[in-house]
Structure formats: C-alpha cells, structure tokens
PDB file of N, CA and C in Angstrom:
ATOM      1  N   UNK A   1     104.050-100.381 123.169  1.00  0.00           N
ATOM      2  CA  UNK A   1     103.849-100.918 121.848  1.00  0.00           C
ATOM      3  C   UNK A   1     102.412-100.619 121.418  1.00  0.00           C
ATOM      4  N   UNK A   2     102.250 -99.761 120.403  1.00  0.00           N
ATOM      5  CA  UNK A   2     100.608 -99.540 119.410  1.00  0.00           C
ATOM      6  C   UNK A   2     100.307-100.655 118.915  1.00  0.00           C
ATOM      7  N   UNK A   3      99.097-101.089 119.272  1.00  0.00           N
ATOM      8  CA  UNK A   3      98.518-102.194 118.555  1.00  0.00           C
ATOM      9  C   UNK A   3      97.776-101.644 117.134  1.00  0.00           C
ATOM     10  N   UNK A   4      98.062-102.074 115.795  1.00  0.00           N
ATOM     11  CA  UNK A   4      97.125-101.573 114.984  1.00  0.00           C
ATOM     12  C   UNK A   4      96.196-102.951 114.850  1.00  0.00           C
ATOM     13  N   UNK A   5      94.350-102.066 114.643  1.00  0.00           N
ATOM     14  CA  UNK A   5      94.129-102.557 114.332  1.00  0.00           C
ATOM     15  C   UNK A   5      93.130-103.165 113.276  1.00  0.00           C
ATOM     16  N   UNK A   6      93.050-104.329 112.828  1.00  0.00           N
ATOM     17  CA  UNK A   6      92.493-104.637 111.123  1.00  0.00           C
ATOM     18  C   UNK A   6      91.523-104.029 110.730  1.00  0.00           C
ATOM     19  N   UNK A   7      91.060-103.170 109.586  1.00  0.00           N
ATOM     20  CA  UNK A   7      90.049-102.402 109.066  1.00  0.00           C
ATOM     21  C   UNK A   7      89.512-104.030 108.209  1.00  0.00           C
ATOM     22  N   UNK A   8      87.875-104.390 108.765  1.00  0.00           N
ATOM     23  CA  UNK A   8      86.972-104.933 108.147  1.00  0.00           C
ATOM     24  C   UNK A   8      86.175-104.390 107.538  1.00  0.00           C
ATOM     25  N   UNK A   9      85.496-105.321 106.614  1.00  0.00           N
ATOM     26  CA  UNK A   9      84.044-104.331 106.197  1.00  0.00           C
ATOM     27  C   UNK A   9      83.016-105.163 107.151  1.00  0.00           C
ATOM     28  N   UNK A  10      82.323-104.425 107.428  1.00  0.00           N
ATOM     29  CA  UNK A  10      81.310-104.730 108.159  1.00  0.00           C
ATOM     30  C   UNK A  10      79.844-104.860 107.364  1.00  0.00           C
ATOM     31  N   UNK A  11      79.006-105.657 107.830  1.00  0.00           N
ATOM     32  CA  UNK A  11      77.947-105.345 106.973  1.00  0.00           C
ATOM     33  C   UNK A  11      77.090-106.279 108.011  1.00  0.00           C
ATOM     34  N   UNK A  12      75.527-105.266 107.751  1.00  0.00           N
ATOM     35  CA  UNK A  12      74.467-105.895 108.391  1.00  0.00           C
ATOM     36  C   UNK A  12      73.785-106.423 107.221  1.00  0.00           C
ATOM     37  N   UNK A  13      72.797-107.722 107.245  1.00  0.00           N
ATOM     38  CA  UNK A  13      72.261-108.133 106.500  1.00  0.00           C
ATOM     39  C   UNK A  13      70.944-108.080 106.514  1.00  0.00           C
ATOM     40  N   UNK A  14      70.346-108.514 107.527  1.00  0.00           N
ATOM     41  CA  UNK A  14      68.495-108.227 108.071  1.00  0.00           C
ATOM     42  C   UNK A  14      68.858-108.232 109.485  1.00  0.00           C
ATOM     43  N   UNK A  15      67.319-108.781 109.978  1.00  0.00           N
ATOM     44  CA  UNK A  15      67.254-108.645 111.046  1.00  0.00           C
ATOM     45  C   UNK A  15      65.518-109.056 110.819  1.00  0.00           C
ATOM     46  N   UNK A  16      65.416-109.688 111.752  1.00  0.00           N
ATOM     47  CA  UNK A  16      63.940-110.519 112.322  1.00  0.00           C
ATOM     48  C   UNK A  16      63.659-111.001 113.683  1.00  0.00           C
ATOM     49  N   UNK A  17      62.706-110.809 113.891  1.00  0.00           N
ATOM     50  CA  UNK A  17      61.553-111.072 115.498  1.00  0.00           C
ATOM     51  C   UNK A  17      61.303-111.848 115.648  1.00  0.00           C
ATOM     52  N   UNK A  18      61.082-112.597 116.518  1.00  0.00           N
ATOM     53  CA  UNK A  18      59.967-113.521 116.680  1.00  0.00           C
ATOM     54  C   UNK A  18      57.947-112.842 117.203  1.00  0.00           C
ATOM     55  N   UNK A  19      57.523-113.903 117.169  1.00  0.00           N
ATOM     56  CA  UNK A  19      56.176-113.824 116.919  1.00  0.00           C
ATOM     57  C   UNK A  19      56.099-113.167 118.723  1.00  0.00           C
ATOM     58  N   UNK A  20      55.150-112.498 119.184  1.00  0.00           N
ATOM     59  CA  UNK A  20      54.828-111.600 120.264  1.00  0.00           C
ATOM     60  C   UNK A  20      53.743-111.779 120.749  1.00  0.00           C
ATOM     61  N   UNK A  21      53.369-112.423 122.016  1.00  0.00           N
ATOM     62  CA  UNK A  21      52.450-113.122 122.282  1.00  0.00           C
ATOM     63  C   UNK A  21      51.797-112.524 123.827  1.00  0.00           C
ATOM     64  N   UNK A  22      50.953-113.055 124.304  1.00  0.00           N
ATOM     65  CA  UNK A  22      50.178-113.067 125.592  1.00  0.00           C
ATOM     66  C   UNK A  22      50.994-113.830 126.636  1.00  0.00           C
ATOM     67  N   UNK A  23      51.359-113.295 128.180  1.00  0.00           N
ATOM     68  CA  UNK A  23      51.987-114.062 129.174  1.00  0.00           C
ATOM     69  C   UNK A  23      50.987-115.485 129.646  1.00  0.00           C
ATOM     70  N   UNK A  24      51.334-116.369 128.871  1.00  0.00           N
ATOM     71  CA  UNK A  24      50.427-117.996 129.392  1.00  0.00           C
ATOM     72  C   UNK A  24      49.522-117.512 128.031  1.00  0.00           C
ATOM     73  N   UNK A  25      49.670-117.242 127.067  1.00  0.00           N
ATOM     74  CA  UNK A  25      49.142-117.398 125.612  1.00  0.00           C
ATOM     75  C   UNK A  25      49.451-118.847 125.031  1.00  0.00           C
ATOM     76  N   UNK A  26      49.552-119.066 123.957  1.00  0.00           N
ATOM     77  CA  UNK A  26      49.492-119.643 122.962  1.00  0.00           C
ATOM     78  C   UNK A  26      51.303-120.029 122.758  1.00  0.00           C
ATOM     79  N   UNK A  27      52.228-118.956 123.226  1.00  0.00           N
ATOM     80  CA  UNK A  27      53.879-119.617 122.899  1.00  0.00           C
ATOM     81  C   UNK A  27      53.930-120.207 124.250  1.00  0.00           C
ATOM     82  N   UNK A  28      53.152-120.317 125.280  1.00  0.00           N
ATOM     83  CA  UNK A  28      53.847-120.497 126.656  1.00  0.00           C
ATOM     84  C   UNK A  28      54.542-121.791 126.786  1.00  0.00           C
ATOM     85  N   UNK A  29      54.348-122.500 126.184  1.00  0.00           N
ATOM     86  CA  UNK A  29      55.253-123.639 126.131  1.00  0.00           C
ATOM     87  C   UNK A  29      56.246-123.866 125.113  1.00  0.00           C
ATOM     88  N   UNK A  30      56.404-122.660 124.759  1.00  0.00           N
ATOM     89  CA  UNK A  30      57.393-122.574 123.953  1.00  0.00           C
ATOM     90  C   UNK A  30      58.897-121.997 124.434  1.00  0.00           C
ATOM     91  N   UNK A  31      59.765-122.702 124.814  1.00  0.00           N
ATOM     92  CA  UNK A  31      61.152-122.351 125.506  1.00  0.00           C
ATOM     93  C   UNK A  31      61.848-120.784 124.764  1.00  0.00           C
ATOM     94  N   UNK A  32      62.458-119.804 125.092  1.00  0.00           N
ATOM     95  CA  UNK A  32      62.414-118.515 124.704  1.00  0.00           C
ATOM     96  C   UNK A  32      63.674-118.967 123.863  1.00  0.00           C
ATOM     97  N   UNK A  33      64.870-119.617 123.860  1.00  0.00           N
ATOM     98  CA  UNK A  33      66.049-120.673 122.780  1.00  0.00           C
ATOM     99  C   UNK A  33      65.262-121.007 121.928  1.00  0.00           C
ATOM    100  N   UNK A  34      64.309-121.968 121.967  1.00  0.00           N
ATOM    101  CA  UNK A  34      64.152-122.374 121.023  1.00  0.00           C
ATOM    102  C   UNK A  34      62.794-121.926 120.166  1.00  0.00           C
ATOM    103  N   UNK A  35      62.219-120.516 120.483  1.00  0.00           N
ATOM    104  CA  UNK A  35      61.600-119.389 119.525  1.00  0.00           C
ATOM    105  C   UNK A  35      62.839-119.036 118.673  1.00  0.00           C
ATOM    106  N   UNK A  36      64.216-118.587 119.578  1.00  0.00           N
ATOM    107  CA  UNK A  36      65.013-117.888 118.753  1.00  0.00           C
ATOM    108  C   UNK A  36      65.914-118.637 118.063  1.00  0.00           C
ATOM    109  N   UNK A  37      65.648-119.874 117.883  1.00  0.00           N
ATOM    110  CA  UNK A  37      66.361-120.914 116.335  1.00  0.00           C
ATOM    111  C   UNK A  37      65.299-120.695 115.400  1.00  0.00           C
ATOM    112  N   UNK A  38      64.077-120.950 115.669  1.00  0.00           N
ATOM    113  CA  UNK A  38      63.402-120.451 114.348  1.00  0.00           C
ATOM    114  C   UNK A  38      63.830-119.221 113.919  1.00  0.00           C
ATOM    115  N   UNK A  39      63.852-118.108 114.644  1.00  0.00           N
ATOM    116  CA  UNK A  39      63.883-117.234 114.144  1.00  0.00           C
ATOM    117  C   UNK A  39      65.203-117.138 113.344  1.00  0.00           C
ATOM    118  N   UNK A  40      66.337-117.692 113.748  1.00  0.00           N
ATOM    119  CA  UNK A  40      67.773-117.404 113.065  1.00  0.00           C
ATOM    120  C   UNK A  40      67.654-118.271 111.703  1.00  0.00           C
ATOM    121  N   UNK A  41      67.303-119.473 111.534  1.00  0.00           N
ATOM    122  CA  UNK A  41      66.683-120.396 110.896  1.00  0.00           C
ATOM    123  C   UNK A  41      66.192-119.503 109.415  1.00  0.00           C
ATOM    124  N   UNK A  42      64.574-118.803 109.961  1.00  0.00           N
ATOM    125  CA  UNK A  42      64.041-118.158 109.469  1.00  0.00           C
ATOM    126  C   UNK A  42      65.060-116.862 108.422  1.00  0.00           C
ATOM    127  N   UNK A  43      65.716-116.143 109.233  1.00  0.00           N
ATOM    128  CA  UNK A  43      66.304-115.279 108.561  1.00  0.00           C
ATOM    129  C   UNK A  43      67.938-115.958 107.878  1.00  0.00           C
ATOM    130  N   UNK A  44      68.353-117.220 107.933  1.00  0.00           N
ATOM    131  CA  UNK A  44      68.861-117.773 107.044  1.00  0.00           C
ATOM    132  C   UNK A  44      68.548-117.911 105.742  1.00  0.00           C
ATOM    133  N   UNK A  45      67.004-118.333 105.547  1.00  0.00           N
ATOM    134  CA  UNK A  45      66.388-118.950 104.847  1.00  0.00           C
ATOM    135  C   UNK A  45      65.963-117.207 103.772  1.00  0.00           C
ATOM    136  N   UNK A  46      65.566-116.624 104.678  1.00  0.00           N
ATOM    137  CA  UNK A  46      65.146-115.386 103.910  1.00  0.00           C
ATOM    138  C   UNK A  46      66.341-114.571 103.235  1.00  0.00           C
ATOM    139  N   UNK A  47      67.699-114.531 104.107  1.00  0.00           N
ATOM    140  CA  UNK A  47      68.545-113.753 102.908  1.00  0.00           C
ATOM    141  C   UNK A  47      69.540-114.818 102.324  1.00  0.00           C
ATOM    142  N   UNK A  48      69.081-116.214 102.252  1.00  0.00           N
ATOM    143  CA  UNK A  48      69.449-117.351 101.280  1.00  0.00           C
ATOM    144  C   UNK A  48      71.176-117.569 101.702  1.00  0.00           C
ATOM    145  N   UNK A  49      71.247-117.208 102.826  1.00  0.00           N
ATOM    146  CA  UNK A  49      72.600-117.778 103.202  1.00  0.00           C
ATOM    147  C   UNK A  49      72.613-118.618 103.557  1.00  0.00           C
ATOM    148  N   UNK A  50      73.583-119.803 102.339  1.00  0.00           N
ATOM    149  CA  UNK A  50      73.576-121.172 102.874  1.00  0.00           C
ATOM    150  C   UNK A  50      74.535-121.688 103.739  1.00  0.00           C
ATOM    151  N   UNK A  51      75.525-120.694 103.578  1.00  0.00           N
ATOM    152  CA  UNK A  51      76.955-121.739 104.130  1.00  0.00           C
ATOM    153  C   UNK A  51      77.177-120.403 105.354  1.00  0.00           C
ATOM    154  N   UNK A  52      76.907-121.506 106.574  1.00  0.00           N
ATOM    155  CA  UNK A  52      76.740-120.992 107.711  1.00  0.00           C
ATOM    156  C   UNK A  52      78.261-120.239 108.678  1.00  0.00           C
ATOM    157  N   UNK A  53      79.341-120.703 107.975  1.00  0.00           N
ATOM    158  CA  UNK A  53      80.447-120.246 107.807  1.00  0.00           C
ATOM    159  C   UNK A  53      80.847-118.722 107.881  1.00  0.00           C
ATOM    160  N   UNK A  54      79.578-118.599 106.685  1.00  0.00           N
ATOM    161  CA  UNK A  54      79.950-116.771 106.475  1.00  0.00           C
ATOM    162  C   UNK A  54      78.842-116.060 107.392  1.00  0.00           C
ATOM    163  N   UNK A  55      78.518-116.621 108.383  1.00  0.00           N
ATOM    164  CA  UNK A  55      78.241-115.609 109.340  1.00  0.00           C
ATOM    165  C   UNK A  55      78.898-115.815 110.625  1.00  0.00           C
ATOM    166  N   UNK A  56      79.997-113.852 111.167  1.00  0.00           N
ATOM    167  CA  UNK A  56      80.370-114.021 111.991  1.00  0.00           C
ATOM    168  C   UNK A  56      80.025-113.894 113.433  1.00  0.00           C
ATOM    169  N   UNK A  57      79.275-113.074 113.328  1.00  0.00           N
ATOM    170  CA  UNK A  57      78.245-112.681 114.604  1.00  0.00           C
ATOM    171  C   UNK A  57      76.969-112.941 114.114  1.00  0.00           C
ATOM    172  N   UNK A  58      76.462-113.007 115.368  1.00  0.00           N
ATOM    173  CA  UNK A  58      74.734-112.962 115.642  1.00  0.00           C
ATOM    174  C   UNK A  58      74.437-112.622 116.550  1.00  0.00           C
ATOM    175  N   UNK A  59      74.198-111.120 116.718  1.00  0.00           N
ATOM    176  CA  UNK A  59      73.027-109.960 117.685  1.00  0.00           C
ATOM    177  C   UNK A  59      71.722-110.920 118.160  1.00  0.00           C
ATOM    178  N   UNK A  60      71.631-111.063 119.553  1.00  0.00           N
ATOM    179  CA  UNK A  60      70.496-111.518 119.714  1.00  0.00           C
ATOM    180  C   UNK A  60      70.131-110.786 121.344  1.00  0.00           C
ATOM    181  N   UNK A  61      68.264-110.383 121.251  1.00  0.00           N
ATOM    182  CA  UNK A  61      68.000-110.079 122.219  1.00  0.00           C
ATOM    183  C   UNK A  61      67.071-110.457 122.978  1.00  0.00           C
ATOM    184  N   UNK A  62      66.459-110.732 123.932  1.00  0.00           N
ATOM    185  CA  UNK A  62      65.538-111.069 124.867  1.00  0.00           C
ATOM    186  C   UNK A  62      64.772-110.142 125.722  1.00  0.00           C
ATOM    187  N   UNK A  63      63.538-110.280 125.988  1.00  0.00           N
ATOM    188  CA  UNK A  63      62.957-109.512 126.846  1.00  0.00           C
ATOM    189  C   UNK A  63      62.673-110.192 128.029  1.00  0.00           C
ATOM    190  N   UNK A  64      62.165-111.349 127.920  1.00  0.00           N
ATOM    191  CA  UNK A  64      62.304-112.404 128.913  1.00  0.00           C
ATOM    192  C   UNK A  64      62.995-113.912 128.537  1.00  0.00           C
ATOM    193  N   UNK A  65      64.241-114.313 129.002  1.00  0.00           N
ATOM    194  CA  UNK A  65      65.324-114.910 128.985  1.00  0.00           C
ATOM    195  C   UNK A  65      64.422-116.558 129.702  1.00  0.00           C
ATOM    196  N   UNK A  66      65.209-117.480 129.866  1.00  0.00           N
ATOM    197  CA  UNK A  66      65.238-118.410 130.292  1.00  0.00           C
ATOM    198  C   UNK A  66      66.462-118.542 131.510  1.00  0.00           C
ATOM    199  N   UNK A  67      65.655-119.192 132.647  1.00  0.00           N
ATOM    200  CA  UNK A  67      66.685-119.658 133.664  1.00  0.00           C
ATOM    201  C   UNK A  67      67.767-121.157 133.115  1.00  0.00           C
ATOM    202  N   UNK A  68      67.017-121.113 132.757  1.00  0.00           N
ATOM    203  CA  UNK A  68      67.809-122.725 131.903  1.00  0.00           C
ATOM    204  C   UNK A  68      68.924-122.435 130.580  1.00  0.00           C
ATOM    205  N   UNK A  69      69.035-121.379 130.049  1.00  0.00           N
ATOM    206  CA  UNK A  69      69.869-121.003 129.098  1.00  0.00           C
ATOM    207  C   UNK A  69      69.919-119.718 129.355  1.00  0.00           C
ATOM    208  N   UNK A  70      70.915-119.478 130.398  1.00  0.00           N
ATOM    209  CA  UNK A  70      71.589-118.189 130.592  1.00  0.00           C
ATOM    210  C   UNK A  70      72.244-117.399 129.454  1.00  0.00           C
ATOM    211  N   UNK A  71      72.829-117.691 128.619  1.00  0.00           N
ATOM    212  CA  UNK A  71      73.192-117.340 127.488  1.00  0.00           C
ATOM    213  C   UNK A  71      72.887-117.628 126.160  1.00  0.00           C
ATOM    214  N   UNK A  72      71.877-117.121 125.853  1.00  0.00           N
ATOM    215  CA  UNK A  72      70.872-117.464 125.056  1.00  0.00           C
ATOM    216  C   UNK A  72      71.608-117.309 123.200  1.00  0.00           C
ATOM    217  N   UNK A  73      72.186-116.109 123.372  1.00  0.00           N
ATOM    218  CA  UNK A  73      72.600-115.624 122.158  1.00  0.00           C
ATOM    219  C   UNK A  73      73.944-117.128 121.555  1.00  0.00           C
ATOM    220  N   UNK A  74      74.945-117.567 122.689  1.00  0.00           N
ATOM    221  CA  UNK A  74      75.612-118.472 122.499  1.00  0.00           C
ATOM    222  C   UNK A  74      75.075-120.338 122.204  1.00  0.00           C
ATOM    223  N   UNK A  75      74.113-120.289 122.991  1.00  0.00           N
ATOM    224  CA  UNK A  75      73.237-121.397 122.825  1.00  0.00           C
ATOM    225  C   UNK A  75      72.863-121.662 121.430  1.00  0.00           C
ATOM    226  N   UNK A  76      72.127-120.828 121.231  1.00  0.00           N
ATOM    227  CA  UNK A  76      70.786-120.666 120.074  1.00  0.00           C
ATOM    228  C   UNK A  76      72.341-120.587 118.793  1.00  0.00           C
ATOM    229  N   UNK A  77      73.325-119.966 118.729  1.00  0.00           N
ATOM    230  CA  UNK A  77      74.087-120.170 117.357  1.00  0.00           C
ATOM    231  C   UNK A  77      75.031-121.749 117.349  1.00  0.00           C
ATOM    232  N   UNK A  78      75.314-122.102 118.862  1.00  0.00           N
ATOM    233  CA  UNK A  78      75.742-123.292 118.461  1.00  0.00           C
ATOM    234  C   UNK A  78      74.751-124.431 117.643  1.00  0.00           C
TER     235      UNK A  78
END
C-alpha cells in the first residue's frame, strides 16, 4: 500500500541567537533553557506572533546543552 503524502506550505519566519558570552562570564549563571525562552520569547515578540497556536515547529540549537534538560528544544517550547 503507497502512502501519499500531504503537500504543506512551509514557511520560515526568522530566526534569532542568544547573546554569546565568556566561559564563567557574565551569563554563567544563567541556565542554557532558560537563555533559550528569552530568546523564543524575543522572536515572538519581533515577528508579532501572538497566538502561539500557529507555530508548528521550533528549530533549536545548542553548543553547550545542560545536564539537567536533556532536551532542550522540547523543554524550552513547552
């Protein structure tokens, strides 16, 4: 049996960083989750999407992760 399957439109909207710092700088007490809610936060706010609904994914990446939130990308959108 062929599965067909659904043609979406896809669309990227932005995309934003967080701030990039010194190892034991100035974010070091800042949990690497919760840099990346501001940042999703942030790029809510910038392409004025209010109703959180209409976003289905969220790409998220790390360079250095947290032992405490293994899954950072799932965390940070709940």
């Amino acid at each position: 049996m062929e599965e067909q399957m659904s043609q979406r439109e896809v669309v990227f909207v932005d995309a934003m960083r967080s701030a990039f710092g010194r190892m034991g700088g100035t974010l070091r007490d800042v949990l690497p989750n919760n840099l990346a809610v501001i940042v999703i936060k942030g790029l809510l706010e910038k392409t004025k999407i209010a109703e959180r609904g209409k976003v289905d994914c969220v790409m998220l990446g790390s360079a250095f992760g947290s032992v405490n939130t293994p899954n950072m990308s799932r965390w940070v959108t709940l």
